[in-house]
PDB file of N, CA and C in Angstrom:
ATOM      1  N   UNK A   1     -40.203   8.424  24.256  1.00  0.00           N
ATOM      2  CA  UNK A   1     -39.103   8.266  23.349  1.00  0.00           C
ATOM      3  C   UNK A   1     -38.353   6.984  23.713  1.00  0.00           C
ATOM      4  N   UNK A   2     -37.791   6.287  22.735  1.00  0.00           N
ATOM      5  CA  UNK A   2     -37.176   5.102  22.880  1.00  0.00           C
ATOM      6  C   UNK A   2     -35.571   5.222  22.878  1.00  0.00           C
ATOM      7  N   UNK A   3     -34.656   3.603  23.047  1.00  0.00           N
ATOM      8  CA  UNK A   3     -33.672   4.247  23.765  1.00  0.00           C
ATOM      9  C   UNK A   3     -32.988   4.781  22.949  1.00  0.00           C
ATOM     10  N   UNK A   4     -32.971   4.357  21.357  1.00  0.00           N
ATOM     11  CA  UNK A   4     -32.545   5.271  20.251  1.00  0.00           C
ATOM     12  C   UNK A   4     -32.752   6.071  20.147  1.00  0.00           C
ATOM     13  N   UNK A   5     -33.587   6.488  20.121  1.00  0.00           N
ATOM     14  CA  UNK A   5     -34.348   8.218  20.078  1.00  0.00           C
ATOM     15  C   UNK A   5     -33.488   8.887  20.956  1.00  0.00           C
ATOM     16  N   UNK A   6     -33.261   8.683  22.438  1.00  0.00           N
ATOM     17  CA  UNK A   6     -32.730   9.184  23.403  1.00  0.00           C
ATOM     18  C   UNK A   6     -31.300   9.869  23.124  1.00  0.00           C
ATOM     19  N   UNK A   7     -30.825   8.519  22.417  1.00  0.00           N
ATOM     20  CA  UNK A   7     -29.510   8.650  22.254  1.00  0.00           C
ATOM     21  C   UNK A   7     -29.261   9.711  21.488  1.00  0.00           C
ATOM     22  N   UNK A   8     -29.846   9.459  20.292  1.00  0.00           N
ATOM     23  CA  UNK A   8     -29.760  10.089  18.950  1.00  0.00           C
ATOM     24  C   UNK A   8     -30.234  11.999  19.737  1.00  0.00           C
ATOM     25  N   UNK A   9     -30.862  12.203  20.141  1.00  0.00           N
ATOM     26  CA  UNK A   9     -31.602  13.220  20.643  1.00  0.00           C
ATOM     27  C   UNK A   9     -31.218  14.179  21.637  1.00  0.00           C
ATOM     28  N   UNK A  10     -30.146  13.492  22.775  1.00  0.00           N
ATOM     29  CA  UNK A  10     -29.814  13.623  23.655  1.00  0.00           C
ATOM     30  C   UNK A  10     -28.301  13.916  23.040  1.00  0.00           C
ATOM     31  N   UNK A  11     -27.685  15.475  23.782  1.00  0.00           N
ATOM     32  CA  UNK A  11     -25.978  15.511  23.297  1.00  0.00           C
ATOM     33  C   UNK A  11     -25.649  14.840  24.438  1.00  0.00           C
ATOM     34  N   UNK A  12     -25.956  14.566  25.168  1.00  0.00           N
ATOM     35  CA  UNK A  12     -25.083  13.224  26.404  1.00  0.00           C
ATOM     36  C   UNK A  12     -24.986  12.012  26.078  1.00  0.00           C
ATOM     37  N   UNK A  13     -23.825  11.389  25.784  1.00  0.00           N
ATOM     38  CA  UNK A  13     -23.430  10.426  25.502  1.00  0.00           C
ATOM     39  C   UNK A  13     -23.956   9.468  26.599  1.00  0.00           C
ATOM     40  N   UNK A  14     -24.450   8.303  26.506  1.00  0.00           N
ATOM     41  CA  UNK A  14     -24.825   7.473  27.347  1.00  0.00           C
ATOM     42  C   UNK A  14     -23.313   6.165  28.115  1.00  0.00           C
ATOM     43  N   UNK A  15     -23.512   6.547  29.165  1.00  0.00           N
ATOM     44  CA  UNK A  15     -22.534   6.232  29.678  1.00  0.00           C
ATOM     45  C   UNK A  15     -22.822   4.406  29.975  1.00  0.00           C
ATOM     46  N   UNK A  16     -21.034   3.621  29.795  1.00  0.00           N
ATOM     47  CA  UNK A  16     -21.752   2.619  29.809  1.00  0.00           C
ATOM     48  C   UNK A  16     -20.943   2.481  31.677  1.00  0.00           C
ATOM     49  N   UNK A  17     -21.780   1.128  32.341  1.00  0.00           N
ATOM     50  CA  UNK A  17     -21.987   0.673  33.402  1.00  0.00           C
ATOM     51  C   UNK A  17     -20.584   0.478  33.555  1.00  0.00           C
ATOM     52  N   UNK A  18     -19.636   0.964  34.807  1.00  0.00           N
ATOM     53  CA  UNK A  18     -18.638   0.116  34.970  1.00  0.00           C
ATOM     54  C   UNK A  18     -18.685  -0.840  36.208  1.00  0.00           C
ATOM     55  N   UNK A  19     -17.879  -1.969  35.680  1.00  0.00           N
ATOM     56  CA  UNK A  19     -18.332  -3.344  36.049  1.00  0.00           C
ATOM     57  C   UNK A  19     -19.721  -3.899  35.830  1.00  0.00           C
ATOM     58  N   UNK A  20     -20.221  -5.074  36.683  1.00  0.00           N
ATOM     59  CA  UNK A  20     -21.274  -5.377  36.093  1.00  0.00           C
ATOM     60  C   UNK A  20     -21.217  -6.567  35.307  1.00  0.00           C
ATOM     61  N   UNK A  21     -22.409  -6.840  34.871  1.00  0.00           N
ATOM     62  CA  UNK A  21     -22.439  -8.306  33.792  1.00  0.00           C
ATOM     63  C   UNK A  21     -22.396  -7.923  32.480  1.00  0.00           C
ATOM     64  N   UNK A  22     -22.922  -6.498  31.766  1.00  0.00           N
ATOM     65  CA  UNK A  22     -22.727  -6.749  30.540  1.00  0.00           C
ATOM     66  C   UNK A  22     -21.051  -5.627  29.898  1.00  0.00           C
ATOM     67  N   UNK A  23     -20.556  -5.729  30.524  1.00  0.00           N
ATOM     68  CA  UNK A  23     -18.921  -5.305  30.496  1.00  0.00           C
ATOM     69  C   UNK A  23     -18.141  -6.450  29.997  1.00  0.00           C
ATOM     70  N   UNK A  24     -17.546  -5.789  28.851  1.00  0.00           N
ATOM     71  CA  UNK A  24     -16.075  -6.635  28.540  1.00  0.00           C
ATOM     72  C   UNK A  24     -14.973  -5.710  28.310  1.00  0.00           C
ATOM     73  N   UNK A  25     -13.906  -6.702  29.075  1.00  0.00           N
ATOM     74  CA  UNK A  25     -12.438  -5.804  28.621  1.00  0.00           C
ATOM     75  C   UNK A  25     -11.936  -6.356  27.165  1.00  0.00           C
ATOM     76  N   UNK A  26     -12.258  -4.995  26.162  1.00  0.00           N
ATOM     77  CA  UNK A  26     -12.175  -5.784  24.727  1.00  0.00           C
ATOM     78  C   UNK A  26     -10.481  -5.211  24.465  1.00  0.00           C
ATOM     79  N   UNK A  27     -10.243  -5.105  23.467  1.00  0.00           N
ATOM     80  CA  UNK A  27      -8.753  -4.742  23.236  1.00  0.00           C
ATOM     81  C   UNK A  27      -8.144  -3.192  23.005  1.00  0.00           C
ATOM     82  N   UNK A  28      -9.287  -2.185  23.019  1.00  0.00           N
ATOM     83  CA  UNK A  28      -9.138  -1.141  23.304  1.00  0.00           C
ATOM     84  C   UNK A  28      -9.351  -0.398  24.545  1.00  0.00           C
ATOM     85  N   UNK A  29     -10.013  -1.799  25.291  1.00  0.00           N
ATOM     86  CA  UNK A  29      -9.685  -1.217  27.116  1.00  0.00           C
ATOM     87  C   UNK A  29      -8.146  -1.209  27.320  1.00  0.00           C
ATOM     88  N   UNK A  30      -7.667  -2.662  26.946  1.00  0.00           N
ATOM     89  CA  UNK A  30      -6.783  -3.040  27.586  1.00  0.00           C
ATOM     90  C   UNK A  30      -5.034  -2.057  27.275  1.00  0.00           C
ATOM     91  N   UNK A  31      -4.469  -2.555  28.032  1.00  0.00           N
ATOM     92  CA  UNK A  31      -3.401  -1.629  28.135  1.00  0.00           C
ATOM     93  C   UNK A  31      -2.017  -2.250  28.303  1.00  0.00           C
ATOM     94  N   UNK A  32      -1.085  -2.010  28.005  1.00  0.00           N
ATOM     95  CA  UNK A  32       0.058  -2.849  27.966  1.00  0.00           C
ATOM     96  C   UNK A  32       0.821  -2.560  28.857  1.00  0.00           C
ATOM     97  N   UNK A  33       1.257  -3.793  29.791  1.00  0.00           N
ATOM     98  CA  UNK A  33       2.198  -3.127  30.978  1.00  0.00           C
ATOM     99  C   UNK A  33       3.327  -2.884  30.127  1.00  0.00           C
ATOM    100  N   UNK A  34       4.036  -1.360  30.930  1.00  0.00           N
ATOM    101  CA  UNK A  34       5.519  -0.958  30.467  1.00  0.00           C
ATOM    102  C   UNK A  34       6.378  -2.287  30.812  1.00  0.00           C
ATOM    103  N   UNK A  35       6.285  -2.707  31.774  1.00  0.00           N
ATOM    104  CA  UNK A  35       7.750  -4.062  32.025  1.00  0.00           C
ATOM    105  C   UNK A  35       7.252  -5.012  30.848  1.00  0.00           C
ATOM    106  N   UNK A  36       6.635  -5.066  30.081  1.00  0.00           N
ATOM    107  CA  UNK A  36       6.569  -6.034  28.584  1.00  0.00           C
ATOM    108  C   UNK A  36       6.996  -5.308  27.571  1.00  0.00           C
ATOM    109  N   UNK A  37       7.101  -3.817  26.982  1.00  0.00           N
ATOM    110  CA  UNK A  37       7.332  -3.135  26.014  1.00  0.00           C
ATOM    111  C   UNK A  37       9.215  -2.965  26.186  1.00  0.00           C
ATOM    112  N   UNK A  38       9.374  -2.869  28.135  1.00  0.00           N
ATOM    113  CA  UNK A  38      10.854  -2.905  28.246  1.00  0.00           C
ATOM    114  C   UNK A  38      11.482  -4.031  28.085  1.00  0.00           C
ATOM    115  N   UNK A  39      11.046  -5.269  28.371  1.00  0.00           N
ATOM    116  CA  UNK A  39      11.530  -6.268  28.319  1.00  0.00           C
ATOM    117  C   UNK A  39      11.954  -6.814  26.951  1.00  0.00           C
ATOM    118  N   UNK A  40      10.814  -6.679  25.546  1.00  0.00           N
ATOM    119  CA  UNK A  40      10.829  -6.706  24.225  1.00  0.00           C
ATOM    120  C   UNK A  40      11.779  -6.112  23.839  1.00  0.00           C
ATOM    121  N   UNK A  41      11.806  -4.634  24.210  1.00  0.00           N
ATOM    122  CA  UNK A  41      13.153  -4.202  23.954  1.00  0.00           C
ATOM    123  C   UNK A  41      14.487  -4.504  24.407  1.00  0.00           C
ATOM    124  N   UNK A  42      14.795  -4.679  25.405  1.00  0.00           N
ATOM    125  CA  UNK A  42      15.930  -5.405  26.432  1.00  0.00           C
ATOM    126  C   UNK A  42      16.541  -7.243  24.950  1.00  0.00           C
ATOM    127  N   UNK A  43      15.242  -7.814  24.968  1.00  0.00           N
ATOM    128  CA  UNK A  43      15.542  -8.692  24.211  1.00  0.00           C
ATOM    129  C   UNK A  43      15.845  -8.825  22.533  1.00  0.00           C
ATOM    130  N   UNK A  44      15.453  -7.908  21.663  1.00  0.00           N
ATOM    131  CA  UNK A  44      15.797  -7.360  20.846  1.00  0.00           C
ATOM    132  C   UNK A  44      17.102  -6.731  20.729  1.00  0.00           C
ATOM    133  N   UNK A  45      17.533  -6.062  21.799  1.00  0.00           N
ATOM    134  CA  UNK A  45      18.810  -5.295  22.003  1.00  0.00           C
ATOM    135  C   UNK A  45      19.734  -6.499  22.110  1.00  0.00           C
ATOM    136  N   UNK A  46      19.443  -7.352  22.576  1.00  0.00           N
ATOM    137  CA  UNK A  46      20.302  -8.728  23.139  1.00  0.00           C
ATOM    138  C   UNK A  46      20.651  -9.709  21.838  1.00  0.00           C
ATOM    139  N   UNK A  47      19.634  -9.642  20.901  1.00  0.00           N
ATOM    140  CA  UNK A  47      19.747 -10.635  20.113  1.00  0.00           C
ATOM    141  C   UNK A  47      19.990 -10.143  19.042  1.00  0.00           C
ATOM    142  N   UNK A  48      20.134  -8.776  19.050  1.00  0.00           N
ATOM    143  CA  UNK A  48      20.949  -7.884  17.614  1.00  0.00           C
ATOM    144  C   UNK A  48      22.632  -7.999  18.154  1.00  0.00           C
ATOM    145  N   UNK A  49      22.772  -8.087  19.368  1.00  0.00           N
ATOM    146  CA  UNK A  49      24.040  -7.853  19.754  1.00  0.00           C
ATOM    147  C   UNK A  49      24.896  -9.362  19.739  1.00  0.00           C
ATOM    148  N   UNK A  50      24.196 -10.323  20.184  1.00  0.00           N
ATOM    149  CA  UNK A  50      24.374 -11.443  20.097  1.00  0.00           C
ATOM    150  C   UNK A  50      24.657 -11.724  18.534  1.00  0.00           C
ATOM    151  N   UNK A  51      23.823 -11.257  17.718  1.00  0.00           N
ATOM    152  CA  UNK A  51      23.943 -11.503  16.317  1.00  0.00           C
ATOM    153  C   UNK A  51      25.316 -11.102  15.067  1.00  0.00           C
ATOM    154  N   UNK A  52      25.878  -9.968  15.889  1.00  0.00           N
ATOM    155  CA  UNK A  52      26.627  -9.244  15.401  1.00  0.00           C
ATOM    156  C   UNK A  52      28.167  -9.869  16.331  1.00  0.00           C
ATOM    157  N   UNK A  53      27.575 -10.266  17.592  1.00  0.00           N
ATOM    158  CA  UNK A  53      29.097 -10.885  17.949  1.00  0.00           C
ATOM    159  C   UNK A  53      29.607 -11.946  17.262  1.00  0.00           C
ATOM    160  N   UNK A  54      28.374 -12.815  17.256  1.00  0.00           N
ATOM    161  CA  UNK A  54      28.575 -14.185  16.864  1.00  0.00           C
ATOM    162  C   UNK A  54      29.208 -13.815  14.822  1.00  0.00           C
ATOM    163  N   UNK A  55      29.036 -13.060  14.445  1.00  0.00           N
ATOM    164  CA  UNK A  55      29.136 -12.775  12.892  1.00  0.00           C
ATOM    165  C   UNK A  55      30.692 -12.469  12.860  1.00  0.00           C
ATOM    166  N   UNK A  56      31.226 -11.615  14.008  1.00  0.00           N
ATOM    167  CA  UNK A  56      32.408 -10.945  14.295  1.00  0.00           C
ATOM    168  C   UNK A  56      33.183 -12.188  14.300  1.00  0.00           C
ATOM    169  N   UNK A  57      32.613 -13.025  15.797  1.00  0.00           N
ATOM    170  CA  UNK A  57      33.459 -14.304  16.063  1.00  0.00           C
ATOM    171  C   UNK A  57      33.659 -15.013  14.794  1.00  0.00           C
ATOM    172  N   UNK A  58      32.687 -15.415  14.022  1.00  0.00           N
ATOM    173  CA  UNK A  58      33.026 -16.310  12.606  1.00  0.00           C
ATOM    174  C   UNK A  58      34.132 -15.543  11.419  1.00  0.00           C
ATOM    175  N   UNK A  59      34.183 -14.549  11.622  1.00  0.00           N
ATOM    176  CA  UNK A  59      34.845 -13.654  10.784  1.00  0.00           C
ATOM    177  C   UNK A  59      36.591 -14.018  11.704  1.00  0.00           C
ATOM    178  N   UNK A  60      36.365 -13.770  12.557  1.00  0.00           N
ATOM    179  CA  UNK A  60      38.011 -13.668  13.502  1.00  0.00           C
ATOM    180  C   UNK A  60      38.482 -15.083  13.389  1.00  0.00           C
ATOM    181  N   UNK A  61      37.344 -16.380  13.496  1.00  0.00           N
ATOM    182  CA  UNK A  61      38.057 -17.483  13.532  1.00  0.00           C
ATOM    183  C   UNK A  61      38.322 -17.762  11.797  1.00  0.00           C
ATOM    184  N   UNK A  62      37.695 -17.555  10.274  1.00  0.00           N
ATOM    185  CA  UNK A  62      38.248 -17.460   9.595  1.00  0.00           C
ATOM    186  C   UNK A  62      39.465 -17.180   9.463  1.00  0.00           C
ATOM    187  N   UNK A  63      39.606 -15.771   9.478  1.00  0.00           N
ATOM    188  CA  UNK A  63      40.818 -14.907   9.554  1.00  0.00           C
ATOM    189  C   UNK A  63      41.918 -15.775   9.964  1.00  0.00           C
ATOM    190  N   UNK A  64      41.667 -16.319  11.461  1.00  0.00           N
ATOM    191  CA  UNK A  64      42.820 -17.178  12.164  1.00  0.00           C
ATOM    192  C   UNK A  64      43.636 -18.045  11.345  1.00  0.00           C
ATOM    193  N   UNK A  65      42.041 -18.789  11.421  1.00  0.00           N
ATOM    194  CA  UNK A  65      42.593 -20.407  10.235  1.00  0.00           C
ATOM    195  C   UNK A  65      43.174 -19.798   8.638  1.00  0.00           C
ATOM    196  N   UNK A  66      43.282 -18.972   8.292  1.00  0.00           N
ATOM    197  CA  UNK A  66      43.670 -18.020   6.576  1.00  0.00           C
ATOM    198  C   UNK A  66      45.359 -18.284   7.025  1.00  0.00           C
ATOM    199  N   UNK A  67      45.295 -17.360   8.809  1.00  0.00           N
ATOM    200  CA  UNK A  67      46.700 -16.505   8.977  1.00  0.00           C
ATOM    201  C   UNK A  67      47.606 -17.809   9.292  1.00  0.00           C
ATOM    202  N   UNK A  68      47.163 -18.848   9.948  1.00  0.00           N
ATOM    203  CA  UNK A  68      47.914 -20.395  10.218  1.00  0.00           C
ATOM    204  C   UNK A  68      48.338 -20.353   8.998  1.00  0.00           C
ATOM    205  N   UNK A  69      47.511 -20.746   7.620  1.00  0.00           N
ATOM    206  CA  UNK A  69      47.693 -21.523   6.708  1.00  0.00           C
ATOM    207  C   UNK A  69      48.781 -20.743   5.680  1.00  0.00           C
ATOM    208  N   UNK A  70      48.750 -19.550   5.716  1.00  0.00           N
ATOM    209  CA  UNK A  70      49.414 -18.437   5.006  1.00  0.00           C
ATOM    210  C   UNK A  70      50.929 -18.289   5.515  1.00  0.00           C
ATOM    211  N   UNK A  71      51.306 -18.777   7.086  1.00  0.00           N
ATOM    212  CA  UNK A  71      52.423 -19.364   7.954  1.00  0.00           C
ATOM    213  C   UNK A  71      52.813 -20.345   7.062  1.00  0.00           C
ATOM    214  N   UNK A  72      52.446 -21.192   7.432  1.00  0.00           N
ATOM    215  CA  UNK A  72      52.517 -22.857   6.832  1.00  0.00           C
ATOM    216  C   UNK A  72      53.401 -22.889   5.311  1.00  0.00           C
ATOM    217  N   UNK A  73      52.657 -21.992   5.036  1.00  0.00           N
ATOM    218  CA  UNK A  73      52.776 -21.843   3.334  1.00  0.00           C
ATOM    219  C   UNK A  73      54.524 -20.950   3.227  1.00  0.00           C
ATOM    220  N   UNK A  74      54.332 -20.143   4.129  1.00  0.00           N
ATOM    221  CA  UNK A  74      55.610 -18.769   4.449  1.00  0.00           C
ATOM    222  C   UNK A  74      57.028 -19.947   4.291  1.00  0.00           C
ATOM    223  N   UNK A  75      56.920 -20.636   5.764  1.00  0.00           N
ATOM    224  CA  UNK A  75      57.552 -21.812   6.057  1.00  0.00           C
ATOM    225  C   UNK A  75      57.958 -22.617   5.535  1.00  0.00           C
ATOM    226  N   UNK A  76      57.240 -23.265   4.244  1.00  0.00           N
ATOM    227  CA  UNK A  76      57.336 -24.195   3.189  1.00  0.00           C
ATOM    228  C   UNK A  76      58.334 -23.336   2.215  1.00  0.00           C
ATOM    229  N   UNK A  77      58.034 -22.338   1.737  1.00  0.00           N
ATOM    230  CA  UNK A  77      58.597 -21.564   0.963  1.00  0.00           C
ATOM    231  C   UNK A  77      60.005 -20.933   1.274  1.00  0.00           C
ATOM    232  N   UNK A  78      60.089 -20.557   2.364  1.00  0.00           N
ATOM    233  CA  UNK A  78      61.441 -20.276   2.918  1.00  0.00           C
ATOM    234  C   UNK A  78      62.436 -21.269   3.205  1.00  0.00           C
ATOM    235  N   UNK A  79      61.922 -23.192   2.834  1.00  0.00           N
ATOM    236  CA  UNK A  79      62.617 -23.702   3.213  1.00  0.00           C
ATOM    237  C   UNK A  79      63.021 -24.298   2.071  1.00  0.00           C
ATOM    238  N   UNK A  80      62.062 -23.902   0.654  1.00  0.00           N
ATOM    239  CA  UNK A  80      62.384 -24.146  -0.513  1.00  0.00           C
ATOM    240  C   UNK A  80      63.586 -23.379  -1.060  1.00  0.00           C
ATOM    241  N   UNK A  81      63.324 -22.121  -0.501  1.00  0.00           N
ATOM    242  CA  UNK A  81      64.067 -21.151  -0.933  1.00  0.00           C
ATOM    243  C   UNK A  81      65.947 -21.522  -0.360  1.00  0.00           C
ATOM    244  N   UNK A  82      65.552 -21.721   0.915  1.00  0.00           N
ATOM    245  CA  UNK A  82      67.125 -21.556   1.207  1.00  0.00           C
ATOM    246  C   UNK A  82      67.506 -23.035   0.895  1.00  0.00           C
ATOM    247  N   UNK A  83      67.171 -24.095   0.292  1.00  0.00           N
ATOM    248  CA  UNK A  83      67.707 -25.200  -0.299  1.00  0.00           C
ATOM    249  C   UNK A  83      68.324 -25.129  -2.011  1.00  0.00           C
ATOM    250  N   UNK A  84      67.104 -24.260  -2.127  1.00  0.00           N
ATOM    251  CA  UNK A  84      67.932 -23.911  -3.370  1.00  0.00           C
ATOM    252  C   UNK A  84      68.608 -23.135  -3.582  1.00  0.00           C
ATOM    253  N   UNK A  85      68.938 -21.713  -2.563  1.00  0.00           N
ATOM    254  CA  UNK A  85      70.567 -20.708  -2.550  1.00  0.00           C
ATOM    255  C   UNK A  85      71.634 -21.993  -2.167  1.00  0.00           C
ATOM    256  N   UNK A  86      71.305 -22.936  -1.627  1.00  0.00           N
ATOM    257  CA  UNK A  86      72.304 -23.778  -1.473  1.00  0.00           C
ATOM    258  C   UNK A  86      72.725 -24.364  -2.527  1.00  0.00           C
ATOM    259  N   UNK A  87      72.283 -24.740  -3.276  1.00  0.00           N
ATOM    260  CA  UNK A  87      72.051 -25.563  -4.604  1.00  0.00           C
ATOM    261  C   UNK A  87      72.616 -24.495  -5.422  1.00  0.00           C
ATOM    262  N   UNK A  88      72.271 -22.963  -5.841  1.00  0.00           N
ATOM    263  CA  UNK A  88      73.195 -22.353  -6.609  1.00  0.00           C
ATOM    264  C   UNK A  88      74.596 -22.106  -5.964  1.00  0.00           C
ATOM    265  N   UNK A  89      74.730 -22.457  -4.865  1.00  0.00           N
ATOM    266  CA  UNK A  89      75.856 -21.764  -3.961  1.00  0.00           C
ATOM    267  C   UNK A  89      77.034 -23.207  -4.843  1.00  0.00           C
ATOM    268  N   UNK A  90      76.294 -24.583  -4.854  1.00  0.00           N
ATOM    269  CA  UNK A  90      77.070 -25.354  -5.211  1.00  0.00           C
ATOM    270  C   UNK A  90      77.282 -25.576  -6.288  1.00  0.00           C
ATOM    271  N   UNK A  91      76.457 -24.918  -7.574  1.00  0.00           N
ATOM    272  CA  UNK A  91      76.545 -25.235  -8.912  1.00  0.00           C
ATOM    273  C   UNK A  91      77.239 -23.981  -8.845  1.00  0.00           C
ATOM    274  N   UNK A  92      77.616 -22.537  -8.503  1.00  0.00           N
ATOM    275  CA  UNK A  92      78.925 -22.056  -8.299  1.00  0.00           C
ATOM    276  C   UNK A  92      80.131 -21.956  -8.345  1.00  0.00           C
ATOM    277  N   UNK A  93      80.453 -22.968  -7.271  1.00  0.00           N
ATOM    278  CA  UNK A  93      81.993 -23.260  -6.583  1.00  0.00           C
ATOM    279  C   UNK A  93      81.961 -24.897  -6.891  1.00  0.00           C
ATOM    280  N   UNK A  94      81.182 -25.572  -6.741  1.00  0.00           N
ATOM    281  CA  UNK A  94      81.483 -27.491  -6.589  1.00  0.00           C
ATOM    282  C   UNK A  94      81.928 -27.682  -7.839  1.00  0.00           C
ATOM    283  N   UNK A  95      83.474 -28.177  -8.540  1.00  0.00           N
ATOM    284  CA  UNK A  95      83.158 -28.855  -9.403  1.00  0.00           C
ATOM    285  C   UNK A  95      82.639 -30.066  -9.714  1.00  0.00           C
ATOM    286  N   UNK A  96      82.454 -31.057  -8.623  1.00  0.00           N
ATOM    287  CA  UNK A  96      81.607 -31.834  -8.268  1.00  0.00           C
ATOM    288  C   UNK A  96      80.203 -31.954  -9.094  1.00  0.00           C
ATOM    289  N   UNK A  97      79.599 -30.700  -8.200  1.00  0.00           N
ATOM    290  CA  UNK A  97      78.308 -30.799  -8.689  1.00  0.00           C
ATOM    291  C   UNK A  97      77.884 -30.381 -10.438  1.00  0.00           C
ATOM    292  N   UNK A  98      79.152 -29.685 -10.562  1.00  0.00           N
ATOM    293  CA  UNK A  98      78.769 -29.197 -12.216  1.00  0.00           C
ATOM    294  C   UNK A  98      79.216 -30.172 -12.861  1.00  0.00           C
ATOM    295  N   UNK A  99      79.791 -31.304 -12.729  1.00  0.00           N
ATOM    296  CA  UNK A  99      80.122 -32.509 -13.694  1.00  0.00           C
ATOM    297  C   UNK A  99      78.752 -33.096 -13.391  1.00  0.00           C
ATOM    298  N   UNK A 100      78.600 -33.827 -12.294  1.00  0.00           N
ATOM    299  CA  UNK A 100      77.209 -34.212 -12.113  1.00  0.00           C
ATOM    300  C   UNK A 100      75.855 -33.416 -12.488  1.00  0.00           C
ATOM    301  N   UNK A 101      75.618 -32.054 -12.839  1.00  0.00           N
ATOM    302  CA  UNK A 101      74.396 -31.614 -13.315  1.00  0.00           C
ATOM    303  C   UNK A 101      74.805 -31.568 -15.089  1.00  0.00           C
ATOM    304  N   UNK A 102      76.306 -31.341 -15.282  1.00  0.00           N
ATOM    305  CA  UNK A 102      76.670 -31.690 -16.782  1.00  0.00           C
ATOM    306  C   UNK A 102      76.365 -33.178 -17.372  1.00  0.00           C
ATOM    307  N   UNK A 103      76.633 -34.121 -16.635  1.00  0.00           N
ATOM    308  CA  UNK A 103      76.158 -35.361 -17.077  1.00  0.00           C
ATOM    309  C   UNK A 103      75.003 -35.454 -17.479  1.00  0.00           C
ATOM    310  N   UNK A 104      74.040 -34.814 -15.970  1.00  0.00           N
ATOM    311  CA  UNK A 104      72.732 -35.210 -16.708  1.00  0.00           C
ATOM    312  C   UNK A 104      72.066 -34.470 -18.262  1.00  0.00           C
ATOM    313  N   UNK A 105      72.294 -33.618 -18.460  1.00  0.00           N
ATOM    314  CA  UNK A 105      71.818 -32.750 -19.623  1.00  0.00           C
ATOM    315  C   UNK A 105      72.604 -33.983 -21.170  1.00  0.00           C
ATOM    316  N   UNK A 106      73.684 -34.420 -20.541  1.00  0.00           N
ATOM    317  CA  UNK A 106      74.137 -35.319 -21.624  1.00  0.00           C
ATOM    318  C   UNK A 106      75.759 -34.740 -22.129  1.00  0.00           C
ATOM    319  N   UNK A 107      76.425 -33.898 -21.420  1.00  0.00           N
ATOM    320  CA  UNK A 107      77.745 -33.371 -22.037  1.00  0.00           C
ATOM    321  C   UNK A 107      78.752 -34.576 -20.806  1.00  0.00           C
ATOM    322  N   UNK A 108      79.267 -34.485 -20.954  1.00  0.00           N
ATOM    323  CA  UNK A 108      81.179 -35.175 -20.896  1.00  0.00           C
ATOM    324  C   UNK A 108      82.227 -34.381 -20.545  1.00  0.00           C
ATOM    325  N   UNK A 109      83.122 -35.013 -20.516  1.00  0.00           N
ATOM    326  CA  UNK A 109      85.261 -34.677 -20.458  1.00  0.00           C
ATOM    327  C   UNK A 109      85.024 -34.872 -21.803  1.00  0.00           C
ATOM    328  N   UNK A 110      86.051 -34.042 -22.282  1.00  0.00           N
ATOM    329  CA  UNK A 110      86.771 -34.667 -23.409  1.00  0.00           C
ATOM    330  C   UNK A 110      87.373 -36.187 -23.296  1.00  0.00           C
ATOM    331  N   UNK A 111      87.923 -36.389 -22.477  1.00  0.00           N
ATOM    332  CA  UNK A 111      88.861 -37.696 -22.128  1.00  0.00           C
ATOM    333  C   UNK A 111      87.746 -39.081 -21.714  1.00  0.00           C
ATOM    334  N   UNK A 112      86.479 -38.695 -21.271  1.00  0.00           N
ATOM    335  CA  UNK A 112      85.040 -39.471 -20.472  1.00  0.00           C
ATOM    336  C   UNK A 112      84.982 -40.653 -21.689  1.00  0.00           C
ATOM    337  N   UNK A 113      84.625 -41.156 -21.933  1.00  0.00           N
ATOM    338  CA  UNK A 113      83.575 -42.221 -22.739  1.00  0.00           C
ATOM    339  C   UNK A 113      82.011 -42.464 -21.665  1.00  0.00           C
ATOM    340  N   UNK A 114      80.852 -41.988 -22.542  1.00  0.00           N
ATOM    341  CA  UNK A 114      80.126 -41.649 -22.669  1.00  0.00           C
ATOM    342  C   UNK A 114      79.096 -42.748 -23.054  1.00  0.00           C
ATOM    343  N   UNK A 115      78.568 -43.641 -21.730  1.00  0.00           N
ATOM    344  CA  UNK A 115      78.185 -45.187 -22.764  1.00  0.00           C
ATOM    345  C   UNK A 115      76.174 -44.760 -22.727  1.00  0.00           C
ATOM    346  N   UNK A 116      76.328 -45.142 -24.112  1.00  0.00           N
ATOM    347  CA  UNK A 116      74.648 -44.901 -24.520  1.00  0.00           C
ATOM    348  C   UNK A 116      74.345 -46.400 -24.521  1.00  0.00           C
ATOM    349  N   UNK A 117      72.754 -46.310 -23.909  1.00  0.00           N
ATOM    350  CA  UNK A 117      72.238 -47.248 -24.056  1.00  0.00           C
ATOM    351  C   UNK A 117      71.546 -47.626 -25.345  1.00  0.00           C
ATOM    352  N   UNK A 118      71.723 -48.790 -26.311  1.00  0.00           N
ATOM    353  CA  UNK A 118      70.857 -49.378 -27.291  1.00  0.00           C
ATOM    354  C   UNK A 118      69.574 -49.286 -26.936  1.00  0.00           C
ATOM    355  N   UNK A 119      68.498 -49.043 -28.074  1.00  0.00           N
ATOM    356  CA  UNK A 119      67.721 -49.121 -28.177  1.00  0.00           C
ATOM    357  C   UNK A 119      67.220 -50.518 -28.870  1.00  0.00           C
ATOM    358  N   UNK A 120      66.186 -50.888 -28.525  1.00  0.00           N
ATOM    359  CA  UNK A 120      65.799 -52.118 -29.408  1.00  0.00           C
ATOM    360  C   UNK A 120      64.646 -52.023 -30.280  1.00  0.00           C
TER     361      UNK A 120
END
């Protein structure tokens, strides 16, 4: 009987040689060290975390530069504001200022002369 026959014929699996010349470690010998499957993971864990800080950090320094500028703006406005309670405080009480904001609109004294400029 030949070595097919054998095989085929035989319920014993034919065992192959270990070591030797006609042996290869093909990719279903081989085996994966655990310190590479931990390490993959270790680095994955690192660079999801890294990923999510760095997203956080861009988010917080937005925010910052918003909350400056939203100051800035507060500041501007509060200084608009209390120039002009001043400004009604004096169109109020100044008669001063109410002849002078009356002029400009174009009213007078009775007693004033009122000089218009020609047109040409």
């Amino acid at each position: 009987m030949n070595k097919v026959g054998a095989i085929y014929w035989n319920n014993k699996p034919r065992r192959k040689k270990k070591g030797g010349r006609g042996t290869k470690n093909t990719g279903a010998n081989m085996k994966t060290p655990q310190w590479f499957i931990f390490t993959i993971v270790v680095l994955i864990t690192f660079m999801l975390c890294l990923a999510i800080n760095f997203r956080a950090f861009s988010e917080f320094r937005k925010q910052a530069t918003e909350y400056s500028e939203l100051n800035t703006e507060i500041e501007k406005l509060t200084t608009n504001n209390l120039v002009l309670q001043e400004e009604i405080q004096d169109l109020k009480n100044d008669d001063g200022t109410i002849a002078r904001e009356a002029r400009k609109i174009g009213m007078s004294r009775s007693n004033e002369k009122v000089l218009v400029p020609k047109s040409k």
